[in-house]
N, C-alpha and C. Protein backbone atom coordinates (compact mmCIF):
# COMPACT_ATOMS: atom_id res chain seq x y z
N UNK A 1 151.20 57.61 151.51
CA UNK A 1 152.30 57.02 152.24
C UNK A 1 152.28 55.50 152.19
N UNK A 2 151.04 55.53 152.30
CA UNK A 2 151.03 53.67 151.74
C UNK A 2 151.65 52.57 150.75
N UNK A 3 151.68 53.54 149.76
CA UNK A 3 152.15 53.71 148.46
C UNK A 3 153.79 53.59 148.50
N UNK A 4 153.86 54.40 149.24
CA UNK A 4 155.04 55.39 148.58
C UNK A 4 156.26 54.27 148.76
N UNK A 5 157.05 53.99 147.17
CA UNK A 5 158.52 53.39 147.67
C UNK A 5 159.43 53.65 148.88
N UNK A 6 159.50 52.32 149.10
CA UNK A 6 160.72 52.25 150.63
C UNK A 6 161.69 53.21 150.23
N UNK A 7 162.68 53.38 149.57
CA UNK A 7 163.28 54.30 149.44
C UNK A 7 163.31 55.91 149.45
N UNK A 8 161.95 55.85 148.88
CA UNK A 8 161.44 57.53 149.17
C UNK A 8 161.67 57.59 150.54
N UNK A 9 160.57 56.71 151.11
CA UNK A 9 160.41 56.93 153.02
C UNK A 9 161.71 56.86 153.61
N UNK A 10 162.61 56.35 153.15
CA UNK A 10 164.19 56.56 153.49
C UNK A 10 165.27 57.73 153.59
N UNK A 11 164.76 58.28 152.34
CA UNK A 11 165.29 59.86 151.71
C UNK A 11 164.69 60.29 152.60
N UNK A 12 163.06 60.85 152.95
CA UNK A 12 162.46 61.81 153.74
C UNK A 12 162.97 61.18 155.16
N UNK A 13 162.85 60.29 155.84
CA UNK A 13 163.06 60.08 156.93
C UNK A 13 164.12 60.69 157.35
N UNK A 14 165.16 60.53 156.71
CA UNK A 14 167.38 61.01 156.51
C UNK A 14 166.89 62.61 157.09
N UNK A 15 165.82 63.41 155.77
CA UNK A 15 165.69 64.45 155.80
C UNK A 15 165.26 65.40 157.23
N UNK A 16 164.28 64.55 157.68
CA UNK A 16 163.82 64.66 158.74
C UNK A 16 164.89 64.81 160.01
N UNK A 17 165.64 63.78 159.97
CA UNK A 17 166.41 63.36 160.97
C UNK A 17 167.39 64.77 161.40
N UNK A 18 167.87 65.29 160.03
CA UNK A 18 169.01 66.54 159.52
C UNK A 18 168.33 67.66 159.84
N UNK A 19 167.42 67.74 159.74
CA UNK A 19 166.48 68.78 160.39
C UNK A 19 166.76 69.17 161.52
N UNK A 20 165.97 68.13 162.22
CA UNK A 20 166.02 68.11 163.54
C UNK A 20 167.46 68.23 164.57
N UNK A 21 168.76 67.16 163.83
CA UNK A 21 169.69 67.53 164.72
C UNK A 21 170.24 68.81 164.08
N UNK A 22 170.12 69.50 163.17
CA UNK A 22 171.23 70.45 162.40
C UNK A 22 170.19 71.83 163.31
N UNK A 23 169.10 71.66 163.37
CA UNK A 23 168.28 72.87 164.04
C UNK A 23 168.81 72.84 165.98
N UNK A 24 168.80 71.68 166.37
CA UNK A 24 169.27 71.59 167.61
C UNK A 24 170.67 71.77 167.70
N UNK A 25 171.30 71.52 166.97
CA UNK A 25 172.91 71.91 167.16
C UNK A 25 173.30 73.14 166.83
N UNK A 26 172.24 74.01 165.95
CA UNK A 26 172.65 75.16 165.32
C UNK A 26 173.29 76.08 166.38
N UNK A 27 174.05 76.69 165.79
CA UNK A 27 174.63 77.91 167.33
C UNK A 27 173.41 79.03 167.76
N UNK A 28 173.26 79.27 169.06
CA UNK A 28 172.57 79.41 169.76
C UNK A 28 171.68 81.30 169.36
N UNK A 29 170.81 81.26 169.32
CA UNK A 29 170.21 82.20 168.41
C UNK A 29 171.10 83.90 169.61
N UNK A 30 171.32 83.28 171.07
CA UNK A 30 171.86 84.79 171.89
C UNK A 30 172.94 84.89 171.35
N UNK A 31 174.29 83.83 170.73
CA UNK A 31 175.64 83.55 170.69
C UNK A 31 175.86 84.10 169.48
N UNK A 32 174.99 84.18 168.28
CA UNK A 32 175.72 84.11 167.28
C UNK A 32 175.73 85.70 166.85
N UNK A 33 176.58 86.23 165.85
CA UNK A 33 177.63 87.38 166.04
C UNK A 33 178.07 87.50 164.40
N UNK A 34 177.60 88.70 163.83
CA UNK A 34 177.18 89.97 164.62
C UNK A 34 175.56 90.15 164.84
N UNK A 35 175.27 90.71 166.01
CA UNK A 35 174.05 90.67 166.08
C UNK A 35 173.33 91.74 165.88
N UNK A 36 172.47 92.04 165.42
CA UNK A 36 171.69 93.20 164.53
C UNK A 36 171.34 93.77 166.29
N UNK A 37 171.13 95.28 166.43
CA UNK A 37 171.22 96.23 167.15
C UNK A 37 169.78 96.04 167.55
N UNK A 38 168.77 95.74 166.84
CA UNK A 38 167.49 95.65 167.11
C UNK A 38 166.67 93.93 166.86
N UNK A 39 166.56 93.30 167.88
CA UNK A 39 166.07 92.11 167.89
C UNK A 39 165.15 92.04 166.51
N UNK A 40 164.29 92.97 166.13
CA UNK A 40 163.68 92.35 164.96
C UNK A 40 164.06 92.22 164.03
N UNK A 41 165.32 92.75 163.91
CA UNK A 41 166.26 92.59 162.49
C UNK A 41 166.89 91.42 162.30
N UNK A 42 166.45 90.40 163.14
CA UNK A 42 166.83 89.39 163.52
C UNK A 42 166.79 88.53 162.04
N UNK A 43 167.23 87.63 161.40
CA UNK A 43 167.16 86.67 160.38
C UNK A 43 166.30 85.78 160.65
N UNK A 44 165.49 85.36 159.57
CA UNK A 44 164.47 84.28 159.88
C UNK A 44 164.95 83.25 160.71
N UNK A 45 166.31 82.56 160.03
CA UNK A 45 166.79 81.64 160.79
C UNK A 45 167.79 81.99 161.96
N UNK A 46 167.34 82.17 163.40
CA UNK A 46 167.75 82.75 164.02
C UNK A 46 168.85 82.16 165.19
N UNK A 47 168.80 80.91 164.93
CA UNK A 47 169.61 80.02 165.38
C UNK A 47 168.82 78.97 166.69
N UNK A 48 169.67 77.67 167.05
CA UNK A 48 168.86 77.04 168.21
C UNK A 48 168.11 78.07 169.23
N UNK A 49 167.02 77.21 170.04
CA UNK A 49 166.51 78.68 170.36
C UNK A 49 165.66 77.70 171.56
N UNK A 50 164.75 78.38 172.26
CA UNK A 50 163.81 77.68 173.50
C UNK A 50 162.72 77.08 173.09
N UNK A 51 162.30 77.66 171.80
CA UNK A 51 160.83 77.45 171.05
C UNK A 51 162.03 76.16 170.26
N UNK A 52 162.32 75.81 169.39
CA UNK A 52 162.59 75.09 168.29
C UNK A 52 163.54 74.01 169.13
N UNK A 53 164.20 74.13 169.93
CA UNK A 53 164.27 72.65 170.47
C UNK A 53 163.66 71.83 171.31
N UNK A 54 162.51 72.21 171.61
CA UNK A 54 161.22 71.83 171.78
C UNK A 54 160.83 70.96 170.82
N UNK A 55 160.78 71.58 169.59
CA UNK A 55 160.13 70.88 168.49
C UNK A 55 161.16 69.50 168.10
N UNK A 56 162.15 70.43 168.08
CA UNK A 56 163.46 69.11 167.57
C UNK A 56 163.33 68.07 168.24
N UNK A 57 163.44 68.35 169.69
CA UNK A 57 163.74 67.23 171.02
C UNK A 57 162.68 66.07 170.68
N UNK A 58 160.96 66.77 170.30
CA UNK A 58 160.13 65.76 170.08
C UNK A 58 160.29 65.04 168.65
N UNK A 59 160.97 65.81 167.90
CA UNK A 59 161.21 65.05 166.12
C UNK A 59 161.41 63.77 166.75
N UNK A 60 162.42 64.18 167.36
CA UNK A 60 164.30 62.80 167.39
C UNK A 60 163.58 62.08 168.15
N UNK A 61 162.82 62.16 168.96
CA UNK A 61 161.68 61.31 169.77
C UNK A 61 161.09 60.14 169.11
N UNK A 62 159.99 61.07 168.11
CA UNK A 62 159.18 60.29 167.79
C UNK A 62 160.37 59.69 166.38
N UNK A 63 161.15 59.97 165.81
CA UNK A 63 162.05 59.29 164.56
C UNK A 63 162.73 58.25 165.47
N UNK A 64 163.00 58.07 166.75
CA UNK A 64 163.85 56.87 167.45
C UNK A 64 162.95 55.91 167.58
N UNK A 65 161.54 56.20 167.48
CA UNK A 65 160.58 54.94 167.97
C UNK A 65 159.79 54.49 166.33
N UNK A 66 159.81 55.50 165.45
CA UNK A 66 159.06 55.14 164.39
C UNK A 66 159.77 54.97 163.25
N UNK A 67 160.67 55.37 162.98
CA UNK A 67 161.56 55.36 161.46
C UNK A 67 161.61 54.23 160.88
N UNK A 68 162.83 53.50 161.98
CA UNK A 68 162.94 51.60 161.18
C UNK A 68 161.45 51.18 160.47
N UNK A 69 160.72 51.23 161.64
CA UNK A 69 159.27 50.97 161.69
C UNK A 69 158.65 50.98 160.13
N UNK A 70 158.97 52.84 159.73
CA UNK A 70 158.29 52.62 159.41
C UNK A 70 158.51 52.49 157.97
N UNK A 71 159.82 52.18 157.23
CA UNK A 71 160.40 51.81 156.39
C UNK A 71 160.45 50.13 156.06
N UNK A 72 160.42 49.55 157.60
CA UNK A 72 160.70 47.88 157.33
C UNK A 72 159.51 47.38 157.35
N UNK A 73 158.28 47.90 157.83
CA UNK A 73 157.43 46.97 158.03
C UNK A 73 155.72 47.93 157.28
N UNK A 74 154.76 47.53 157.52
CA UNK A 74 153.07 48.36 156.88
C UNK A 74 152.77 48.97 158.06
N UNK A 75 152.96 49.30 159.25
CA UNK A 75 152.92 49.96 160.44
C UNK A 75 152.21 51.12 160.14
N UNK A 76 150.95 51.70 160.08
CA UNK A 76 150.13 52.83 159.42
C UNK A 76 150.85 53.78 160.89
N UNK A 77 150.79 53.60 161.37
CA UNK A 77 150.66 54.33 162.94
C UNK A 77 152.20 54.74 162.44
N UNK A 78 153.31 53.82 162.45
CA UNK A 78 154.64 54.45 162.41
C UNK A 78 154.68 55.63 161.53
N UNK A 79 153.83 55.19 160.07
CA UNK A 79 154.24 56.15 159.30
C UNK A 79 153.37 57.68 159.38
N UNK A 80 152.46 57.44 160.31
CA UNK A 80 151.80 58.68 160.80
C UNK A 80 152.80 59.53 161.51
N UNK A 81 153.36 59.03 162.51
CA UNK A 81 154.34 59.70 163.25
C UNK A 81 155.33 59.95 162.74
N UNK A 82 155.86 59.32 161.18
CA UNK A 82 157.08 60.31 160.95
C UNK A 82 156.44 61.75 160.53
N UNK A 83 155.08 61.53 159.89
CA UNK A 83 154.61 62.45 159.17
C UNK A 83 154.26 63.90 160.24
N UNK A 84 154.07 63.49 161.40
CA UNK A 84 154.17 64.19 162.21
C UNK A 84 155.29 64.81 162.78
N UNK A 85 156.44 63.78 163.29
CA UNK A 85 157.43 63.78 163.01
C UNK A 85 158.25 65.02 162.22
N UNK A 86 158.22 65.10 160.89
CA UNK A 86 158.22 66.12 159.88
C UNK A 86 158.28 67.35 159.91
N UNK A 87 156.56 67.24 160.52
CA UNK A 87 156.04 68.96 160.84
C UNK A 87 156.66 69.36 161.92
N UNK A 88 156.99 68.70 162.91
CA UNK A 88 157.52 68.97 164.04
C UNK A 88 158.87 69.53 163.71
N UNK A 89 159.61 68.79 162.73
CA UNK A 89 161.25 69.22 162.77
C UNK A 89 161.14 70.56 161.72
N UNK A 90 160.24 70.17 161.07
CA UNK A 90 159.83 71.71 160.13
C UNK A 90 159.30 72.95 161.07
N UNK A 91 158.47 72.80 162.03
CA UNK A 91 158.48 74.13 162.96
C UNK A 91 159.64 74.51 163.42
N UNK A 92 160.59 73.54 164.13
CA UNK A 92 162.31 73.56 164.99
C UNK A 92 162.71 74.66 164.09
N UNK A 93 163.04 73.79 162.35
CA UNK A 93 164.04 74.36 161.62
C UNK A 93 163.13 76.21 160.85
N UNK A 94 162.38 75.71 160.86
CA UNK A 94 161.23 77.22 160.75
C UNK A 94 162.03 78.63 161.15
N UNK A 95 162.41 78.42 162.34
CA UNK A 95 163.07 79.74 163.10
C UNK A 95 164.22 79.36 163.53
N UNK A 96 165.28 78.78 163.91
CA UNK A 96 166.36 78.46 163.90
C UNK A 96 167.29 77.81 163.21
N UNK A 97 167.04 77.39 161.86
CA UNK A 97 167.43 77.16 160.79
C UNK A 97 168.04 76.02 160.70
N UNK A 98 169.33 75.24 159.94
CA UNK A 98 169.73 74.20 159.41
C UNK A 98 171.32 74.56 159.44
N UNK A 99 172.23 73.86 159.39
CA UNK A 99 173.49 74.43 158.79
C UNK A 99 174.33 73.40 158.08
N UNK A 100 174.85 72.90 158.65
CA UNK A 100 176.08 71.79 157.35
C UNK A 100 175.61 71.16 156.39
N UNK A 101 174.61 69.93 156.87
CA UNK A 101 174.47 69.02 156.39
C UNK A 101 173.68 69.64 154.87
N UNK A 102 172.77 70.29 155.71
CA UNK A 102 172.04 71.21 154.49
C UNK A 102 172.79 71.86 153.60
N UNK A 103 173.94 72.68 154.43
CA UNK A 103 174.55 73.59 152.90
C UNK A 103 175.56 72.39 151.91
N UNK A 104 175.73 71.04 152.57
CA UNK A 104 176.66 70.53 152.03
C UNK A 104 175.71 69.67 150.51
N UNK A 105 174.54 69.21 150.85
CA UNK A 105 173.77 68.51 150.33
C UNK A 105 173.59 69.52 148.66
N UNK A 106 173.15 70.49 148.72
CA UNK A 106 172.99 71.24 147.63
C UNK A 106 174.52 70.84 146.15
N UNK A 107 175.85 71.29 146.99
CA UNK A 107 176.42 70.62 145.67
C UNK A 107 176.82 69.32 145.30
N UNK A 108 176.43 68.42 146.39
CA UNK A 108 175.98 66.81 146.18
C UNK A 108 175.35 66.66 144.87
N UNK A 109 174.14 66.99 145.35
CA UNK A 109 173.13 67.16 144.32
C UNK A 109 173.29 67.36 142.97
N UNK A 110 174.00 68.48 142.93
CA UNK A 110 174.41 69.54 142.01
C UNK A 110 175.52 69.01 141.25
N UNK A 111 176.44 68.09 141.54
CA UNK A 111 177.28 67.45 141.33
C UNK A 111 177.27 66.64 140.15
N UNK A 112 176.56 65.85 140.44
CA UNK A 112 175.98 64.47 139.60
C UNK A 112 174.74 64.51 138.45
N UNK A 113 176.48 65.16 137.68
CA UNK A 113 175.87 65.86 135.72
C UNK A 113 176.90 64.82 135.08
N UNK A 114 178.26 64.62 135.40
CA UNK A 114 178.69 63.86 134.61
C UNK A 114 179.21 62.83 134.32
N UNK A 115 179.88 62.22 133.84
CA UNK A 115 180.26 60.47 134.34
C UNK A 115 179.17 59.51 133.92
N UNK A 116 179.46 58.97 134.64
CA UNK A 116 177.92 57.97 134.85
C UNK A 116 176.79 58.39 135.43
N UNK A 117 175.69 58.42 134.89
CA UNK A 117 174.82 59.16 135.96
C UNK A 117 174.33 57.91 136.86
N UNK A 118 173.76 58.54 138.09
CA UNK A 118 173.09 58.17 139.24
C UNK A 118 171.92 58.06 139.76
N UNK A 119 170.81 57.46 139.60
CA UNK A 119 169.97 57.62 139.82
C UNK A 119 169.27 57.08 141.18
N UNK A 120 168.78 57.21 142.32
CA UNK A 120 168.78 56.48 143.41
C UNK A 120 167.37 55.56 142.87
N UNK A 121 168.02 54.10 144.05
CA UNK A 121 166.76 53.17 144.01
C UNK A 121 165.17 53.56 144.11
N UNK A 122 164.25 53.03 143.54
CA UNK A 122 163.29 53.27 143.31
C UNK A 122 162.38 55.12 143.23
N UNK A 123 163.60 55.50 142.38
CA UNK A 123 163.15 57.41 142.00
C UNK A 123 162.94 56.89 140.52
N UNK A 124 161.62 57.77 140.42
CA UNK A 124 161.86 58.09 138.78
C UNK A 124 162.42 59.19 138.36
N UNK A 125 163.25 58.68 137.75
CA UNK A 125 164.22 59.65 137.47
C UNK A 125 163.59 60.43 135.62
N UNK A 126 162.73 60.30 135.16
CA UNK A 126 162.27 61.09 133.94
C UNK A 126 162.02 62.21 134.04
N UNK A 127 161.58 62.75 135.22
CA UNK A 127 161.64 64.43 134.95
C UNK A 127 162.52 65.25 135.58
N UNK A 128 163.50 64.85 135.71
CA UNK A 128 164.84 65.53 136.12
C UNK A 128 165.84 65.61 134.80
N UNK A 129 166.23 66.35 134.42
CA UNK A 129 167.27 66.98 133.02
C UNK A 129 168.30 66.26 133.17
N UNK A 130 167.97 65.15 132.30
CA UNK A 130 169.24 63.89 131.81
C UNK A 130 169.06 63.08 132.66
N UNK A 131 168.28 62.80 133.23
CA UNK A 131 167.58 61.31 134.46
C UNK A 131 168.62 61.51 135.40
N UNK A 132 168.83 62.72 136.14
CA UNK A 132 169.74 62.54 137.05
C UNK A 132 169.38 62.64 138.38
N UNK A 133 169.45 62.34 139.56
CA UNK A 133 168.89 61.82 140.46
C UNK A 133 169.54 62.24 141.86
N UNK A 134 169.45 62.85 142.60
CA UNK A 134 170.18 62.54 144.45
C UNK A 134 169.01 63.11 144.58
N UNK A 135 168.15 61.71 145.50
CA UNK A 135 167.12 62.38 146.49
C UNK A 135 168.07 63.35 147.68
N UNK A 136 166.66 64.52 147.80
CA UNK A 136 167.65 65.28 148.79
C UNK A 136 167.90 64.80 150.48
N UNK A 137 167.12 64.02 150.72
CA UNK A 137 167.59 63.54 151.88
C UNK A 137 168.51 62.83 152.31
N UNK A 138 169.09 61.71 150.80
CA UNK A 138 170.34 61.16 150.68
C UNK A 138 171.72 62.07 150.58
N UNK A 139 171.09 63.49 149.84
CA UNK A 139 172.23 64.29 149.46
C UNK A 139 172.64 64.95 151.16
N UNK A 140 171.48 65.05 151.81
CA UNK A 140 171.77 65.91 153.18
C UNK A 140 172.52 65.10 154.21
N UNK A 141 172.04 63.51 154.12
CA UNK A 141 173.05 62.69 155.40
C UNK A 141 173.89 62.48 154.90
N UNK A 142 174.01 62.12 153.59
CA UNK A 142 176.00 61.85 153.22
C UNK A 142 176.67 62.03 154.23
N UNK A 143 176.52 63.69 154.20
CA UNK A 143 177.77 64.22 154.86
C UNK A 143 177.98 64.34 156.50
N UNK A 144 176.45 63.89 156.69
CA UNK A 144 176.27 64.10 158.12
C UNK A 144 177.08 63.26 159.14
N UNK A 145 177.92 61.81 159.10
CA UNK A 145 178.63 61.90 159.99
C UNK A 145 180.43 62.25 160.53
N UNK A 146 180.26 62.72 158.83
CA UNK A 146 181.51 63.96 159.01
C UNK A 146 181.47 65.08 159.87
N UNK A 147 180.03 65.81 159.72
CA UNK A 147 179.78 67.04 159.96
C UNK A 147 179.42 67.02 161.35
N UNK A 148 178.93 66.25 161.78
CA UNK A 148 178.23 65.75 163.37
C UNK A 148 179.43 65.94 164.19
N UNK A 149 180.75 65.00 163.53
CA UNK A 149 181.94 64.89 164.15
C UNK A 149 182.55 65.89 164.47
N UNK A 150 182.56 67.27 163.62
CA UNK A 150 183.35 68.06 163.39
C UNK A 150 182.39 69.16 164.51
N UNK A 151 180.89 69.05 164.38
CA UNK A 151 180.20 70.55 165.12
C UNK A 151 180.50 69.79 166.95
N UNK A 152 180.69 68.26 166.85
CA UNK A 152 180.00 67.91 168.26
C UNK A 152 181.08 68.27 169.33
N UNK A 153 182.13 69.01 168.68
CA UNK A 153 183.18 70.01 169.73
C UNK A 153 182.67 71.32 170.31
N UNK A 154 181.65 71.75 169.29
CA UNK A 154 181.54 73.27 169.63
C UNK A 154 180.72 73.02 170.24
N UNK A 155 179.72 72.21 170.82
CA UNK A 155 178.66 72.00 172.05
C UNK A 155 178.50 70.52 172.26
N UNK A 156 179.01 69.97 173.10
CA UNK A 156 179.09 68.51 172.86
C UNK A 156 177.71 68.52 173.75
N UNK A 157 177.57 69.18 174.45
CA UNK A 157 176.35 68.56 175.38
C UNK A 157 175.28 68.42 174.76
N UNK A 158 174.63 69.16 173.35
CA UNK A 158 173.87 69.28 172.55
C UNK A 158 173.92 68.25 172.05
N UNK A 159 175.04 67.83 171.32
CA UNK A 159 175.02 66.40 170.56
C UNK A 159 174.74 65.28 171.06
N UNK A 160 175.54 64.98 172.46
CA UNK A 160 175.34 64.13 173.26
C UNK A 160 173.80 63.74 173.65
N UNK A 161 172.61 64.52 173.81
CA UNK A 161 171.81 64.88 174.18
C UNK A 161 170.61 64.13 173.07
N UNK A 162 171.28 64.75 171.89
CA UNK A 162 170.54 63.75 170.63
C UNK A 162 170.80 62.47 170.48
N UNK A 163 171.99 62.35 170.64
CA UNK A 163 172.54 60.83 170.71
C UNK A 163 171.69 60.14 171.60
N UNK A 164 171.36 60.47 173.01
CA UNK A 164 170.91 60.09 173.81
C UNK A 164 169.14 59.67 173.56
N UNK A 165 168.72 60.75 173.09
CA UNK A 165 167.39 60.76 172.63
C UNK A 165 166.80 59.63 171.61
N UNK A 166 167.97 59.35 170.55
CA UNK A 166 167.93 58.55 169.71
C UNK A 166 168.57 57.22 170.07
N UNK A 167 168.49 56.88 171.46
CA UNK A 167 168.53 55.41 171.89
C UNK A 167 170.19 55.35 172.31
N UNK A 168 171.29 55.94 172.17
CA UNK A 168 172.41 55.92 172.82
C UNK A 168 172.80 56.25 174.13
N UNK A 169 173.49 54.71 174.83
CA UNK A 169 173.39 55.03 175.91
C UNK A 169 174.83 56.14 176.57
N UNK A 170 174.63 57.13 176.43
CA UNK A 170 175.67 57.80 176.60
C UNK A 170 176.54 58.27 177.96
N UNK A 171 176.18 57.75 179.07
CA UNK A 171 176.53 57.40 180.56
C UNK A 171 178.15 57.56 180.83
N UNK A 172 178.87 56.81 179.76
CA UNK A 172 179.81 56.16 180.04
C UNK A 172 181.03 57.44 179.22
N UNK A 173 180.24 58.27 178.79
CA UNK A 173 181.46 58.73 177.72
C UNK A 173 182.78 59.65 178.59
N UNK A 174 183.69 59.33 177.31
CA UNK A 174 184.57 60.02 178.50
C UNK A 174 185.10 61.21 178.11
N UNK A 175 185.08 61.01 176.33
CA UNK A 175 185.56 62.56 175.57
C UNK A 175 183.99 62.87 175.32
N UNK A 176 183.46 63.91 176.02
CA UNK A 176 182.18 64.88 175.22
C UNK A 176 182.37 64.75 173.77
N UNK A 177 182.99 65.33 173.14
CA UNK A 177 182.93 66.11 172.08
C UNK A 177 183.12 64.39 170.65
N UNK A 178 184.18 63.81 171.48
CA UNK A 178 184.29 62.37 170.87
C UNK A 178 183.67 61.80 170.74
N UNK A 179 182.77 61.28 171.58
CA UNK A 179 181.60 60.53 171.86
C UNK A 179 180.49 60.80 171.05
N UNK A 180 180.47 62.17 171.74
CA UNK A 180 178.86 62.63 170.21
C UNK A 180 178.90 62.23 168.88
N UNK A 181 180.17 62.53 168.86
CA UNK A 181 180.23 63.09 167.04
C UNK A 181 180.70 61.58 166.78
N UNK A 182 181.02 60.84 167.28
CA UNK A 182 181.01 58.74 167.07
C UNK A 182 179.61 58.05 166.48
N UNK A 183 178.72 59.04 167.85
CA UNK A 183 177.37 58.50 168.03
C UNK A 183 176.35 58.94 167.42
N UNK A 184 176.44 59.88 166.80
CA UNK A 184 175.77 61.00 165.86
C UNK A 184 176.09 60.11 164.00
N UNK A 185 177.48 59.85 164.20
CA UNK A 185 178.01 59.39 162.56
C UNK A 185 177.08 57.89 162.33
C-alpha cells in the first residue's frame, strides 16, 4: 500500500465506498419479493439486513475519516483503515449484496473496445487485450450519483443516514428523498 499509485488507492477507495452504500441501501432482505417459501432458499445476496449494516455503517465511518487521508497524504494509519475499511464493506456486501452502481459498472467497463482507447491514470494497462483500461472502482462510481438520486426515493431515510455518516449535515433537509440523493451525488 505504500507503494501503490494514488490512483489505484482512488479506484479501490470509490470501490469501497459503492459497497458499502449500495449494501446499505439495498432493499431490505424481509421486503424483497418473491420470497422463497423456506428461509434457506434464501439467495446469497439477501438484501440490507441487521448483520450487514452493521458492517456498512462502520465502512462509511471509517472511509469519512480516512479516505482523503489516505490518498493525499503517507498517513500509514489512514491507509490501514481503508484496508480495514474494505473488509468491513466486504462482510456488509457478503450477505446482502450490491445493486446499481455495481450492475451498471460491468458494461462501463465492457464498453471501452472502440474509438480511442482509455486507459486510466497511473494503470498499466499491458495486460489487458488492446491496453484497455476502466479501473473497476471508477467504472462503479460513474454512475453512482445518478443512481443514489434515483434509489434515495425508495428509502430516503437510509440514504440520508449515509449522507450523514459521511460528514453531511443533514438537519435541515426538507425533501427526504431530494436531499439524499443531492448529498449522496
Amino acid at each position: 500500500m505504500e507503494t501503490m499509485p494514488r490512483q489505484v488507492a482512488i479506484a479501490s477507495g470509490f470501490d469501497v465506498l459503492c459497497h458499502s452504500l449500495e449494501s446499505f441501501t439495498a432493499i431490505p432482505y424481509n421486503e424483497r419479493v418473491p420470497r422463497p417459501a423456506n428461509p434457506n432458499l434464501r439467495p446469497a445476496y439477501q438484501g440490507s439486513n441487521p448483520i450487514s449494516d452493521v458492517w456498512c455503517q462502520q465502512s462509511l465511518r471509517m472511509l469519512a475519516e480516512n479516505f482523503v487521508r489516505s490518498v493525499q497524504t503517507d498517513d500509514k494509519r489512514a491507509k490501514e483503515e481503508m484496508c480495514l475499511a474494505s473488509t468491513y464493506a466486504g462482510v456488509g456486501f457478503g450477505n446482502a449484496g450490491v445493486h446499481l452502481c455495481h450492475g451498471m459498472s460491468y458494461p462501463i467497463s465492457g464498453l471501452n473496445k472502440g474509438g480511442p482507447r482509455w486507459v486510466h491514470p497511473e494503470y498499466d494497462s499491458t495486460p489487458t487485450p488492446g491496453g484497455v483500461l476502466v479501473p473497476h472502482g471508477i467504472s462503479v462510481v460513474i454512475s453512482a450519483p445518478a443512481i443514489f438520486r434515483f434509489t434515495a426515493a425508495i428509502n430516503p431515510e437510509r440514504h440520508l443516514r449515509c449522507a450523514e455518516i459521511l460528514g453531511a449535515d443533514v438537519s435541515n433537509a426538507k425533501s427526504t428523498a431530494d436531499y439524499a440523493g443531492n448529498l449522496l451525488a
